[in-house]
PDB file of N, CA and C in Angstrom:
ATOM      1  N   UNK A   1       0.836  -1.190   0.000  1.00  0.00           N
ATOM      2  CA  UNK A   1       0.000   0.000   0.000  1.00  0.00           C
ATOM      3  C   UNK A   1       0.867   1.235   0.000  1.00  0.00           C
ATOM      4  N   UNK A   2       0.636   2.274  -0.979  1.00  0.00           N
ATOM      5  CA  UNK A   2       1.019   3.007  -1.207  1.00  0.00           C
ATOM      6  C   UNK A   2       0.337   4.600  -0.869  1.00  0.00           C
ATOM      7  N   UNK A   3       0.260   5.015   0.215  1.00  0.00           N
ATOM      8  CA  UNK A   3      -0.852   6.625   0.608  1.00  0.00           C
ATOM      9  C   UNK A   3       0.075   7.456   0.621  1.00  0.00           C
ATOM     10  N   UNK A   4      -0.530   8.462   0.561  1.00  0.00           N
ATOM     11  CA  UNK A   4       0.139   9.775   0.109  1.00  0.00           C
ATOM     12  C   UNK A   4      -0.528  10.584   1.492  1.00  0.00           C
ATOM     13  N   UNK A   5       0.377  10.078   2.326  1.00  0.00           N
ATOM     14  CA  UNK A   5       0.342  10.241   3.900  1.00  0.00           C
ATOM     15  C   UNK A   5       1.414  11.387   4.209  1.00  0.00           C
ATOM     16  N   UNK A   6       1.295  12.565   4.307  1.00  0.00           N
ATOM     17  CA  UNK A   6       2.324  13.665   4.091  1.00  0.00           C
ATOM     18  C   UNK A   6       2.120  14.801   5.210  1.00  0.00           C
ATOM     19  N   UNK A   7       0.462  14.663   5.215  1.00  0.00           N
ATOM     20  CA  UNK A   7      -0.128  15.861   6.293  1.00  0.00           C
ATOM     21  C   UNK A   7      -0.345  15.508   7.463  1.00  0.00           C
ATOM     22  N   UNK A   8       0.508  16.484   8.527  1.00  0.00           N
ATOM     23  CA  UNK A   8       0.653  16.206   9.568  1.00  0.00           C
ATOM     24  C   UNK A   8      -0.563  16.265  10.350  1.00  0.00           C
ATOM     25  N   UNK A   9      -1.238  15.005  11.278  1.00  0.00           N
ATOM     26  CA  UNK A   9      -2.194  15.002  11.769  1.00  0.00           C
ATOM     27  C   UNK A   9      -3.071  16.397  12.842  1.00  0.00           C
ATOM     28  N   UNK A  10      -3.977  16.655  12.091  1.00  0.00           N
ATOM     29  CA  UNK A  10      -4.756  17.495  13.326  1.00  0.00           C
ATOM     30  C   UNK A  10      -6.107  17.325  13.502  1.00  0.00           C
ATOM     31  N   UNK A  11      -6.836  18.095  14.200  1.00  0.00           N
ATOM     32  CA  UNK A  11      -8.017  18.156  14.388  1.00  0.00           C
ATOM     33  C   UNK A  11      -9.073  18.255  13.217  1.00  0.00           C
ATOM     34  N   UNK A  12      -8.326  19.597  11.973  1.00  0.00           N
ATOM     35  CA  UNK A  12      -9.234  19.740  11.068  1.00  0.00           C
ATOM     36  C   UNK A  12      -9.356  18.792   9.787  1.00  0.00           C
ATOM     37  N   UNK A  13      -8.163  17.640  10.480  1.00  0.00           N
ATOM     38  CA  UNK A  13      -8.068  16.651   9.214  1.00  0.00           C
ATOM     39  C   UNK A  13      -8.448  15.246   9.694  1.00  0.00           C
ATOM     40  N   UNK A  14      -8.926  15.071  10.993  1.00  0.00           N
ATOM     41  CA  UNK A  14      -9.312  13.669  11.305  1.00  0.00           C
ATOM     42  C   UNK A  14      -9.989  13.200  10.289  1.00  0.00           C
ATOM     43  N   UNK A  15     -10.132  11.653  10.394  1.00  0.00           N
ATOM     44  CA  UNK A  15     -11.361  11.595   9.335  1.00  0.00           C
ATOM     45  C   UNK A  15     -11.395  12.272   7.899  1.00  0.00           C
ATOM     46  N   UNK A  16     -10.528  12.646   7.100  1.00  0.00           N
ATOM     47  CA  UNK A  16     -11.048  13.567   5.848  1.00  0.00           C
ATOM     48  C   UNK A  16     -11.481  14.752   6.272  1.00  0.00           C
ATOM     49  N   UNK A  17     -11.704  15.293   7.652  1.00  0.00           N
ATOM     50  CA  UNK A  17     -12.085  16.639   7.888  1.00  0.00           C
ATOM     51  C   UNK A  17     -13.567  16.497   8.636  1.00  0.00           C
ATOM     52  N   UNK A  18     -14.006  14.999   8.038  1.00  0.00           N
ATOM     53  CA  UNK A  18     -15.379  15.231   9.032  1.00  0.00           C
ATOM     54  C   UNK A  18     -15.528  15.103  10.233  1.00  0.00           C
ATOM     55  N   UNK A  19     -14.502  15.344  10.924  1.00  0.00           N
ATOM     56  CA  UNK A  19     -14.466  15.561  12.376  1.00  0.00           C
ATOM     57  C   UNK A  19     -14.805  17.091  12.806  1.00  0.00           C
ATOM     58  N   UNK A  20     -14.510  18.113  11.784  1.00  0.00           N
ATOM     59  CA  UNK A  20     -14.413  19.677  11.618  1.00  0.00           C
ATOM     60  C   UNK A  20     -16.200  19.767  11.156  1.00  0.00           C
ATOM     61  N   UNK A  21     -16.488  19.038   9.899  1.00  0.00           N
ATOM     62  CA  UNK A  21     -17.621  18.945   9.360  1.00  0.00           C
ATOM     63  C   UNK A  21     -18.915  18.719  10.911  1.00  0.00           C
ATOM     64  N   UNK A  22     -18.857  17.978  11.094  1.00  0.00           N
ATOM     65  CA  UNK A  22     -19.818  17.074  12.206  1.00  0.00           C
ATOM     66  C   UNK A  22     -19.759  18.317  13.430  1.00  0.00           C
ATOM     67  N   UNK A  23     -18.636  18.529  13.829  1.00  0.00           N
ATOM     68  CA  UNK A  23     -18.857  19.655  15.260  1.00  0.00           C
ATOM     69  C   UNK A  23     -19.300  21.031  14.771  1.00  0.00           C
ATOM     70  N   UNK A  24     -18.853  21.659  13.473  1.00  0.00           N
ATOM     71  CA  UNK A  24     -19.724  22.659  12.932  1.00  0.00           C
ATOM     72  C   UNK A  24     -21.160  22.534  13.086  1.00  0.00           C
ATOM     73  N   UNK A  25     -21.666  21.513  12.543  1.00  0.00           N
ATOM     74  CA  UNK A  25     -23.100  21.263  12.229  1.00  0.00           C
ATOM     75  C   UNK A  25     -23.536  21.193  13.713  1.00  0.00           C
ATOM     76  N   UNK A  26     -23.006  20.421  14.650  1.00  0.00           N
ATOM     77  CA  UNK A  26     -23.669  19.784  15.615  1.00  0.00           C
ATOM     78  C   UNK A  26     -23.546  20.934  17.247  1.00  0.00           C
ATOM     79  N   UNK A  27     -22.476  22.110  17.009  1.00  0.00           N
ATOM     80  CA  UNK A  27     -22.548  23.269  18.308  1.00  0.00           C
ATOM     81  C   UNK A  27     -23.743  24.306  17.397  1.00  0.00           C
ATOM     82  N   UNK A  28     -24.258  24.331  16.223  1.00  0.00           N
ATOM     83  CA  UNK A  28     -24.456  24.928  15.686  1.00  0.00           C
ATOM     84  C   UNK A  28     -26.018  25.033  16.689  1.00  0.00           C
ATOM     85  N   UNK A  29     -26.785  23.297  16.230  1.00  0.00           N
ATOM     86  CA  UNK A  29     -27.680  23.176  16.443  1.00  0.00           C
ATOM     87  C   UNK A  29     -27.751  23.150  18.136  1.00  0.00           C
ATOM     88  N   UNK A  30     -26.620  22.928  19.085  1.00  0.00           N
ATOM     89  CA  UNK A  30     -26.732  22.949  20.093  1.00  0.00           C
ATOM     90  C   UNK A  30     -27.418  24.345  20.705  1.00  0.00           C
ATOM     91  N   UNK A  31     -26.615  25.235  19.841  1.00  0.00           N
ATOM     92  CA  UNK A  31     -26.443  26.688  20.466  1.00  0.00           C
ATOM     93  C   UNK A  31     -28.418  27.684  20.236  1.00  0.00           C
ATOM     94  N   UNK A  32     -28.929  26.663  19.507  1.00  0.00           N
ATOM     95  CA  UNK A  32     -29.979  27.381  18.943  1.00  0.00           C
ATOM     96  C   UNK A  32     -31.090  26.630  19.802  1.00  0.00           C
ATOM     97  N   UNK A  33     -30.846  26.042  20.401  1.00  0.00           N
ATOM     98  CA  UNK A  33     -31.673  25.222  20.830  1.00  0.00           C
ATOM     99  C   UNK A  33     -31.704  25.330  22.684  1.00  0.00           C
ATOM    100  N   UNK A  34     -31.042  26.121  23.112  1.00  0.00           N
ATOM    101  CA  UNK A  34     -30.529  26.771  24.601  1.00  0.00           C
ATOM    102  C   UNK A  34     -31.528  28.261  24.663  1.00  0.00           C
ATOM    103  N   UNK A  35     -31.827  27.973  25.731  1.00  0.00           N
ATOM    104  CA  UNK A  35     -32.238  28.633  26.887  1.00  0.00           C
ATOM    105  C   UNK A  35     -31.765  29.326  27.500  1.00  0.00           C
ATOM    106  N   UNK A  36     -32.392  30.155  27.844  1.00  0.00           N
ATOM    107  CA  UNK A  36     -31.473  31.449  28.491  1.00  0.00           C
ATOM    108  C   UNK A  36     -30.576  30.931  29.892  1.00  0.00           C
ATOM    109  N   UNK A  37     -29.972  30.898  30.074  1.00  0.00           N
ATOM    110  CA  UNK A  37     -29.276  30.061  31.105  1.00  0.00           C
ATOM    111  C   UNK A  37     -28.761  28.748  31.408  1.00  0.00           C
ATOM    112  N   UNK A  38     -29.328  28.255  30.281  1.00  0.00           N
ATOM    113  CA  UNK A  38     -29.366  26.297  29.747  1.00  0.00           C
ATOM    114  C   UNK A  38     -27.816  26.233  29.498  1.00  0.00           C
ATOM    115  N   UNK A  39     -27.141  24.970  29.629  1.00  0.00           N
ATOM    116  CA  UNK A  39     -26.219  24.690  29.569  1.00  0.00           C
ATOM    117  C   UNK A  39     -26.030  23.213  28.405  1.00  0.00           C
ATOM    118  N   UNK A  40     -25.415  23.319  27.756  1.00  0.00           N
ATOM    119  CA  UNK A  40     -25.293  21.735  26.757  1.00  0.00           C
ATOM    120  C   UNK A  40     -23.898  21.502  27.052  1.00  0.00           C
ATOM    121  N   UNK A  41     -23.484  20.278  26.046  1.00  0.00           N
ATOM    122  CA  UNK A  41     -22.187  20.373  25.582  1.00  0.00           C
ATOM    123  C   UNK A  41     -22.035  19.366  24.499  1.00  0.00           C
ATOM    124  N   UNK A  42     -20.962  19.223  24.106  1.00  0.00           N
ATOM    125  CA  UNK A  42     -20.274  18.575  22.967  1.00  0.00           C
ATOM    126  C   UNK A  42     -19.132  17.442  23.400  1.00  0.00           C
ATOM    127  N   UNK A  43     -19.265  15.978  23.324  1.00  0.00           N
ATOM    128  CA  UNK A  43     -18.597  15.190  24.259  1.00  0.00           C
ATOM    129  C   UNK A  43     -17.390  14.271  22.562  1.00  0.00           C
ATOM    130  N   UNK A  44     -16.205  15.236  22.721  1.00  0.00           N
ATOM    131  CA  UNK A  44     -15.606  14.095  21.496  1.00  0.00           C
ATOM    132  C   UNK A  44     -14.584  13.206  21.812  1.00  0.00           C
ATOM    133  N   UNK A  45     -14.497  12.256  21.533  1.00  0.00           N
ATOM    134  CA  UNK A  45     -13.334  11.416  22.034  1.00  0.00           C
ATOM    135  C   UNK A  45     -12.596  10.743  20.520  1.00  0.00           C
ATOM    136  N   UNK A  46     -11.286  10.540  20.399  1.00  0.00           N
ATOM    137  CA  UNK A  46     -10.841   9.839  19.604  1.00  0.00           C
ATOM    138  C   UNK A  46      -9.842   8.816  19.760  1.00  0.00           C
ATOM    139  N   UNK A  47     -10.000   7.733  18.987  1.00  0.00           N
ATOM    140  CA  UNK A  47      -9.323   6.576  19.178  1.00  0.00           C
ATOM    141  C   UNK A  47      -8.326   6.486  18.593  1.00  0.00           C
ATOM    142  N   UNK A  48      -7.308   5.734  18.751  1.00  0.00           N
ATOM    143  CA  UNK A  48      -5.925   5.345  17.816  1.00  0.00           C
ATOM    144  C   UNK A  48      -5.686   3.922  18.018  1.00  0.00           C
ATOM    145  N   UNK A  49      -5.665   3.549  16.886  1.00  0.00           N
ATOM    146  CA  UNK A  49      -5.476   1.675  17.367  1.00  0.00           C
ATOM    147  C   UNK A  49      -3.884   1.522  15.982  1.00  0.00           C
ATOM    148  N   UNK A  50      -3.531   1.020  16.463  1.00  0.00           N
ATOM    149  CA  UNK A  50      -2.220   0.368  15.606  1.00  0.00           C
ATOM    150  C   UNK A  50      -2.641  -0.852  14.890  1.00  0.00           C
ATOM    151  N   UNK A  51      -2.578  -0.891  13.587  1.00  0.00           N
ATOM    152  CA  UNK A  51      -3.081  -1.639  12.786  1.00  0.00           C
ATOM    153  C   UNK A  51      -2.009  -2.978  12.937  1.00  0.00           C
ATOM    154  N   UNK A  52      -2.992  -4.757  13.072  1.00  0.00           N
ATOM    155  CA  UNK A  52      -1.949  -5.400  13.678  1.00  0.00           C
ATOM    156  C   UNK A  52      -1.032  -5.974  12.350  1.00  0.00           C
ATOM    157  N   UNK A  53       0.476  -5.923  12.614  1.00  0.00           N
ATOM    158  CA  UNK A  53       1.513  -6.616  11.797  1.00  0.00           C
ATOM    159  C   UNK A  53       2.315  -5.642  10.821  1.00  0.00           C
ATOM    160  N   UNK A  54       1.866  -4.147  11.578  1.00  0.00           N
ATOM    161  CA  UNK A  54       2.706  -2.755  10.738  1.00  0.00           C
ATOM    162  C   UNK A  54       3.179  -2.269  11.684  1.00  0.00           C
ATOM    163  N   UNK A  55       4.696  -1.432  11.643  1.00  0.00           N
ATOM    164  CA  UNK A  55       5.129  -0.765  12.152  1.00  0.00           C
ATOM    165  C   UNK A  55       4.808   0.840  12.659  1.00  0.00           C
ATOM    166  N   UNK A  56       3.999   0.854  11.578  1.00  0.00           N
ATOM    167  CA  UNK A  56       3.652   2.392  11.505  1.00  0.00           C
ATOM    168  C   UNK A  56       2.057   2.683  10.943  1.00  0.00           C
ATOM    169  N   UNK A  57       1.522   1.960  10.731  1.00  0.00           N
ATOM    170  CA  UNK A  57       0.437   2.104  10.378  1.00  0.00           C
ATOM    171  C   UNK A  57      -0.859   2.350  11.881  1.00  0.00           C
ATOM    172  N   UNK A  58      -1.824   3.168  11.500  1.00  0.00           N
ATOM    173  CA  UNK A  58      -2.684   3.408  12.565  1.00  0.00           C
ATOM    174  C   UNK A  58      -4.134   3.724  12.243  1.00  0.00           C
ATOM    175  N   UNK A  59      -4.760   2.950  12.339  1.00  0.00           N
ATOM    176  CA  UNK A  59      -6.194   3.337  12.260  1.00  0.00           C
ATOM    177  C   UNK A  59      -7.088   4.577  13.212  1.00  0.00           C
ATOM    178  N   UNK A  60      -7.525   5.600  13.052  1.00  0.00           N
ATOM    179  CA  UNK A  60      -8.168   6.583  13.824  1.00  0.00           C
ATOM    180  C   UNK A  60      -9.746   6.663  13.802  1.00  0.00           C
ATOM    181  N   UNK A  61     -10.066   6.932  15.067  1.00  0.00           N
ATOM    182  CA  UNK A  61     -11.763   6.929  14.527  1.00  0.00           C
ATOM    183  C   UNK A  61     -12.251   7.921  15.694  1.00  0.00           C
ATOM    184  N   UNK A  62     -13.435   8.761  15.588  1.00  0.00           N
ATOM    185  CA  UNK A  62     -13.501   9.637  16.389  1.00  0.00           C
ATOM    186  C   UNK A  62     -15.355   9.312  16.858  1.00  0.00           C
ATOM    187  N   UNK A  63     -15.777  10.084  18.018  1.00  0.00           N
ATOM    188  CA  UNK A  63     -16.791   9.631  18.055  1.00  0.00           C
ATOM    189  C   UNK A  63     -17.481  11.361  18.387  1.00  0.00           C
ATOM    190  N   UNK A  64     -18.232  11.759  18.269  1.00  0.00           N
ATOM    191  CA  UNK A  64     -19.257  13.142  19.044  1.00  0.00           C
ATOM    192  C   UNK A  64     -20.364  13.001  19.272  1.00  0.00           C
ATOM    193  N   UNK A  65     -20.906  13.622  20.766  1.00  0.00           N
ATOM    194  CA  UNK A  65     -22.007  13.310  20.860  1.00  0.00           C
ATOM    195  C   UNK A  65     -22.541  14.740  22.031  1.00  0.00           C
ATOM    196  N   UNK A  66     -23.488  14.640  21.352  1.00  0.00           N
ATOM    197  CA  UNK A  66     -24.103  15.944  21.585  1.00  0.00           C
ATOM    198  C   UNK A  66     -24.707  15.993  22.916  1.00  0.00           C
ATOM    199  N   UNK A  67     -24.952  17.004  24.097  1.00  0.00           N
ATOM    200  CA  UNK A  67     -25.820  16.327  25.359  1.00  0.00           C
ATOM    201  C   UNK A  67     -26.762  17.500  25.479  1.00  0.00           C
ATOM    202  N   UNK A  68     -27.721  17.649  25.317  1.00  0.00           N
ATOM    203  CA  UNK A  68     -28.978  18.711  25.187  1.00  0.00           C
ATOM    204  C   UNK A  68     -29.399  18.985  26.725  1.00  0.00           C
ATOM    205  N   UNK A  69     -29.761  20.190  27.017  1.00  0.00           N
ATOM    206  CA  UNK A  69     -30.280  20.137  28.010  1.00  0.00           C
ATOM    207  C   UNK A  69     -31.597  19.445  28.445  1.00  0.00           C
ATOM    208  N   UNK A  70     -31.684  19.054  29.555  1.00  0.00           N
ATOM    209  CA  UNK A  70     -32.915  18.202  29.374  1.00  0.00           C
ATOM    210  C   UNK A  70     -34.543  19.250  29.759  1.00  0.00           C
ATOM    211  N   UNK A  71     -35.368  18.430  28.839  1.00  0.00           N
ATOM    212  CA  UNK A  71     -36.430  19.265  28.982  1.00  0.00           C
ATOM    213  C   UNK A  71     -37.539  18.143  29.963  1.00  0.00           C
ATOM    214  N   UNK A  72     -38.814  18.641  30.797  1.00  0.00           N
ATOM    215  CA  UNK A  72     -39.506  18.204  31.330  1.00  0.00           C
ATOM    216  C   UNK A  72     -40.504  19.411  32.221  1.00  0.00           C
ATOM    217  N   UNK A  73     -41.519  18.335  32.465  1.00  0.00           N
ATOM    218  CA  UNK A  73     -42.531  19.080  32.836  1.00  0.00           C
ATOM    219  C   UNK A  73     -43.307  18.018  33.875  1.00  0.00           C
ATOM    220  N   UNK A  74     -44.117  18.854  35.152  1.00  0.00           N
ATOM    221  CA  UNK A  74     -45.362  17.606  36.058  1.00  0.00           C
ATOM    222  C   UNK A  74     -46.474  17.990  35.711  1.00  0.00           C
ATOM    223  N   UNK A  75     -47.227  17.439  35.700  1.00  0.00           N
ATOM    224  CA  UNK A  75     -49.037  17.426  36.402  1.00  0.00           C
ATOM    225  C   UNK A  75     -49.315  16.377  37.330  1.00  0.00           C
ATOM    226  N   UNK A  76     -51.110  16.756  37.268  1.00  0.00           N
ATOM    227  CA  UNK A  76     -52.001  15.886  38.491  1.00  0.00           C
ATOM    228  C   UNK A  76     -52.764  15.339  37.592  1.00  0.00           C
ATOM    229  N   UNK A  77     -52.145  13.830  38.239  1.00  0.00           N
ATOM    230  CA  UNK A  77     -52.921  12.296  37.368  1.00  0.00           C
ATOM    231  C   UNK A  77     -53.539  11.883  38.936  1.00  0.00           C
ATOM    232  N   UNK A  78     -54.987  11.116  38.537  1.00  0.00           N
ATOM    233  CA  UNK A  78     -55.640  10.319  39.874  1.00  0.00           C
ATOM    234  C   UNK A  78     -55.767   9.010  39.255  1.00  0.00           C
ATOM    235  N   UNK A  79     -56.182   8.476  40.332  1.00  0.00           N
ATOM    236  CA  UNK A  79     -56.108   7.051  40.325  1.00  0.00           C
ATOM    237  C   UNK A  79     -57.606   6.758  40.032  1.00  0.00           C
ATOM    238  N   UNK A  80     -58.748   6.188  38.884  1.00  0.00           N
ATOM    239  CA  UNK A  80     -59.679   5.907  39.042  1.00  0.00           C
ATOM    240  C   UNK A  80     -60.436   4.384  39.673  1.00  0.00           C
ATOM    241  N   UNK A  81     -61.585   4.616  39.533  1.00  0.00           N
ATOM    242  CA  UNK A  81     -61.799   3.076  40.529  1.00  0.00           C
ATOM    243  C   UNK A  81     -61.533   1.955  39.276  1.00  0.00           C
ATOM    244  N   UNK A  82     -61.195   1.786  38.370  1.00  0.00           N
ATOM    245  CA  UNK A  82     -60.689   0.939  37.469  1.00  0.00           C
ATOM    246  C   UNK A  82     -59.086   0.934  37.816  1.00  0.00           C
ATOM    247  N   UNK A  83     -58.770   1.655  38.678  1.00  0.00           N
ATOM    248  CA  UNK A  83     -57.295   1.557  39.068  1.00  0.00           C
ATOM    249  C   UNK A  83     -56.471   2.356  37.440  1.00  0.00           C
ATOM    250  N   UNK A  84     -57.247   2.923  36.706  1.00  0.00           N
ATOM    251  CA  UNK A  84     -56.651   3.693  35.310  1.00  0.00           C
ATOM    252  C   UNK A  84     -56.210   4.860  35.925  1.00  0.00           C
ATOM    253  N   UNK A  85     -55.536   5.637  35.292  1.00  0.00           N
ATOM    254  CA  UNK A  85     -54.785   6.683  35.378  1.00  0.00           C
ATOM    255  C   UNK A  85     -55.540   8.098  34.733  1.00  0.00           C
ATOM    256  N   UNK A  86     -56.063   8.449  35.222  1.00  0.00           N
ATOM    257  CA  UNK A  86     -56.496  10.103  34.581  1.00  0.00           C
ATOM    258  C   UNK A  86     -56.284  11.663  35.016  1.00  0.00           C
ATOM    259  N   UNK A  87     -56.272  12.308  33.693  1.00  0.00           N
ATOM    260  CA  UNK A  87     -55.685  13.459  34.117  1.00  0.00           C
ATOM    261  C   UNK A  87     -56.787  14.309  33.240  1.00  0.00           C
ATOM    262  N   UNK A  88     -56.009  15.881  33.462  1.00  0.00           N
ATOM    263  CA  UNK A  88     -57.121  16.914  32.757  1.00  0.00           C
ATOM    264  C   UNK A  88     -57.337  16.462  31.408  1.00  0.00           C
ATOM    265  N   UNK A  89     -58.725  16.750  30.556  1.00  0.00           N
ATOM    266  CA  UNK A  89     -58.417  16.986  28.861  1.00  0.00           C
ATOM    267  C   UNK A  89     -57.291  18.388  28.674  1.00  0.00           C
ATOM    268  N   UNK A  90     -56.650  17.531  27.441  1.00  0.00           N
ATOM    269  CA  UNK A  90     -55.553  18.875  26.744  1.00  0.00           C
ATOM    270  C   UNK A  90     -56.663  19.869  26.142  1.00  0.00           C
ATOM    271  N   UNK A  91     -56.184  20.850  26.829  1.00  0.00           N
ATOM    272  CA  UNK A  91     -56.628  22.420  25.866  1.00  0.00           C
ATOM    273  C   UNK A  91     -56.642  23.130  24.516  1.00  0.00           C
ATOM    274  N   UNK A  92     -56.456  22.871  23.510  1.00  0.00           N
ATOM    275  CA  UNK A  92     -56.355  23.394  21.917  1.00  0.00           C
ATOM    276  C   UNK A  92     -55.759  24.424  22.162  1.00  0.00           C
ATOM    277  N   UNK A  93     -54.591  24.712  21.625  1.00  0.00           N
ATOM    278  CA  UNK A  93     -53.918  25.921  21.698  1.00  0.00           C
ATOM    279  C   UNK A  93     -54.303  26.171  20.287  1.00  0.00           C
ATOM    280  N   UNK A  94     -54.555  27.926  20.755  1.00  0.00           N
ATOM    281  CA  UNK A  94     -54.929  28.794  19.485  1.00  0.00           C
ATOM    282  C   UNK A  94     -53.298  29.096  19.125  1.00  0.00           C
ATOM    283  N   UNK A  95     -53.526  29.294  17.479  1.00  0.00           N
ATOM    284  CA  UNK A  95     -52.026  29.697  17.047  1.00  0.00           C
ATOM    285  C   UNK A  95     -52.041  31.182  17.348  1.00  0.00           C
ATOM    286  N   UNK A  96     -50.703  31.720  18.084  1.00  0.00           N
ATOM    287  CA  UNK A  96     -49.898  33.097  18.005  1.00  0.00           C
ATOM    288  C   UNK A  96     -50.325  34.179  16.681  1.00  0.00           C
ATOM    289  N   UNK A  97     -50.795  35.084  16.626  1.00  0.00           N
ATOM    290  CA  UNK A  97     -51.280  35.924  15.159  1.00  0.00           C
ATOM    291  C   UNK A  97     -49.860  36.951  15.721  1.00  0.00           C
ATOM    292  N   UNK A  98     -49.270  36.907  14.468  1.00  0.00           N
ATOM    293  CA  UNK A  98     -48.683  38.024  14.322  1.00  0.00           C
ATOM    294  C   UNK A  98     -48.248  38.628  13.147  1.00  0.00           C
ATOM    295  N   UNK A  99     -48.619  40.097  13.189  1.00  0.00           N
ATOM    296  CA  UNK A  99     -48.245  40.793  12.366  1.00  0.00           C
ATOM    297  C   UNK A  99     -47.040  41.305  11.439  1.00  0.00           C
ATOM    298  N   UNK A 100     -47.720  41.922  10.237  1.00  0.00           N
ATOM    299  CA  UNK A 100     -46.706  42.131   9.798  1.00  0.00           C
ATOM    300  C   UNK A 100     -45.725  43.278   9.776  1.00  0.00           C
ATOM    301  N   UNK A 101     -46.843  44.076  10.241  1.00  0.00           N
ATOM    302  CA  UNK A 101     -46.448  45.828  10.342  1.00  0.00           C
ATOM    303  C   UNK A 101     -46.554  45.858  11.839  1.00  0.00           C
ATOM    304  N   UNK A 102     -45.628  46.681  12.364  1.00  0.00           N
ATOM    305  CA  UNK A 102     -46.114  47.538  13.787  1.00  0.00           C
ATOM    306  C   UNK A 102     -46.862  48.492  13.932  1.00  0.00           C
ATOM    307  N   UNK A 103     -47.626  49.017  14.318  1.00  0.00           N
ATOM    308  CA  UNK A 103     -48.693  50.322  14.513  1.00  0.00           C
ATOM    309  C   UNK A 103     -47.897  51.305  13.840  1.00  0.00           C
ATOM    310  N   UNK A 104     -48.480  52.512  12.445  1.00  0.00           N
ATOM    311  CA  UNK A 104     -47.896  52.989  12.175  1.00  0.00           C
ATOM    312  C   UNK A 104     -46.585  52.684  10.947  1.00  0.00           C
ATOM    313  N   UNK A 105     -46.621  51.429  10.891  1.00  0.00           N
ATOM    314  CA  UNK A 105     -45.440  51.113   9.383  1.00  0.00           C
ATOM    315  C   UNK A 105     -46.301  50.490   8.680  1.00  0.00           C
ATOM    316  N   UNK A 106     -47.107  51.172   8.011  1.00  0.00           N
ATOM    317  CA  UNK A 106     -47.840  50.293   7.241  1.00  0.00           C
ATOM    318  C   UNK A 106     -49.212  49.603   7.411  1.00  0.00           C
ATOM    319  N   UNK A 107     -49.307  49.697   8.530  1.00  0.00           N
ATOM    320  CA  UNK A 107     -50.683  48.884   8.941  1.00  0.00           C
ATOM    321  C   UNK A 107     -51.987  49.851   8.486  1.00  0.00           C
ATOM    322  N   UNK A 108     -53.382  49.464   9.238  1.00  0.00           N
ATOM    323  CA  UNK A 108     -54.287  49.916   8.511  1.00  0.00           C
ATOM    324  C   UNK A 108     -53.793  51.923   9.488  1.00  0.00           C
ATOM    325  N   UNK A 109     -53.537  52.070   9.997  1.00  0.00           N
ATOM    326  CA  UNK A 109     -53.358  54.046  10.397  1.00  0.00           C
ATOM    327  C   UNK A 109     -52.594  54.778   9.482  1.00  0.00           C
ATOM    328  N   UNK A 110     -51.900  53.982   8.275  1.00  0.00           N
ATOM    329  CA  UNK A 110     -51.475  54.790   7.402  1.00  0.00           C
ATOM    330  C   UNK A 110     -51.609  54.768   6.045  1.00  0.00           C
ATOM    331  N   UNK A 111     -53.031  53.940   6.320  1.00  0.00           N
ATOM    332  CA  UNK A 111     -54.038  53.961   4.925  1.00  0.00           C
ATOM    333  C   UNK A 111     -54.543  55.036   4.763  1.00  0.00           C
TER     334      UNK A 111
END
């Protein structure tokens, strides 16, 4: 085997680069997805194994994994005499209306 193994190993070249590729994409979506005070993170680890019956040869493999803050919520469930579980009916949320103009840019006061 003959590679054209020349560039000195880094971060932005693990993998062909998709080690650079994958954490772009993946703090991207972390960061948009936080809460005012929420905390995430980004967990990467990489491996090196020596390929067996070469002197110099090395296999690399990397892993990332994303940790979201966690989301959750309680209510009040009772116990009925069927021993079933019940809680309130869900409410229909009306959708948010919002405009396109603010009072004054356009709306109907400067018709």
């Amino acid at each position: 085997m003959d590679f054209n193994m020349n560039e000195p190993l880094s971060l932005t070249n693990i993998c062909g680069g998709q080690l650079e590729e994958d954490f772009q994409k993946l703090y991207r979506k972390l960061v948009t997805q936080l809460d005012e005070g929420e905390k995430a993170n980004l967990s990467i680890s990489i491996d090196l194994q020596r390929v067996k019956d070469t002197s110099s040869m090395f296999t690399i493999s990397y892993k990332i994994t994303p940790k979201y803050p966690p989301r959750g919520k309680a209510s009040m469930v009772r116990m009925g005499k069927d021993y079933t579980l019940q809680t309130e009916k869900v409410q229909e949320k009306k959708p948010k209306v919002i405009g396109l103009f603010n009072e004054g840019e356009g709306g109907k006061d400067n018709e």
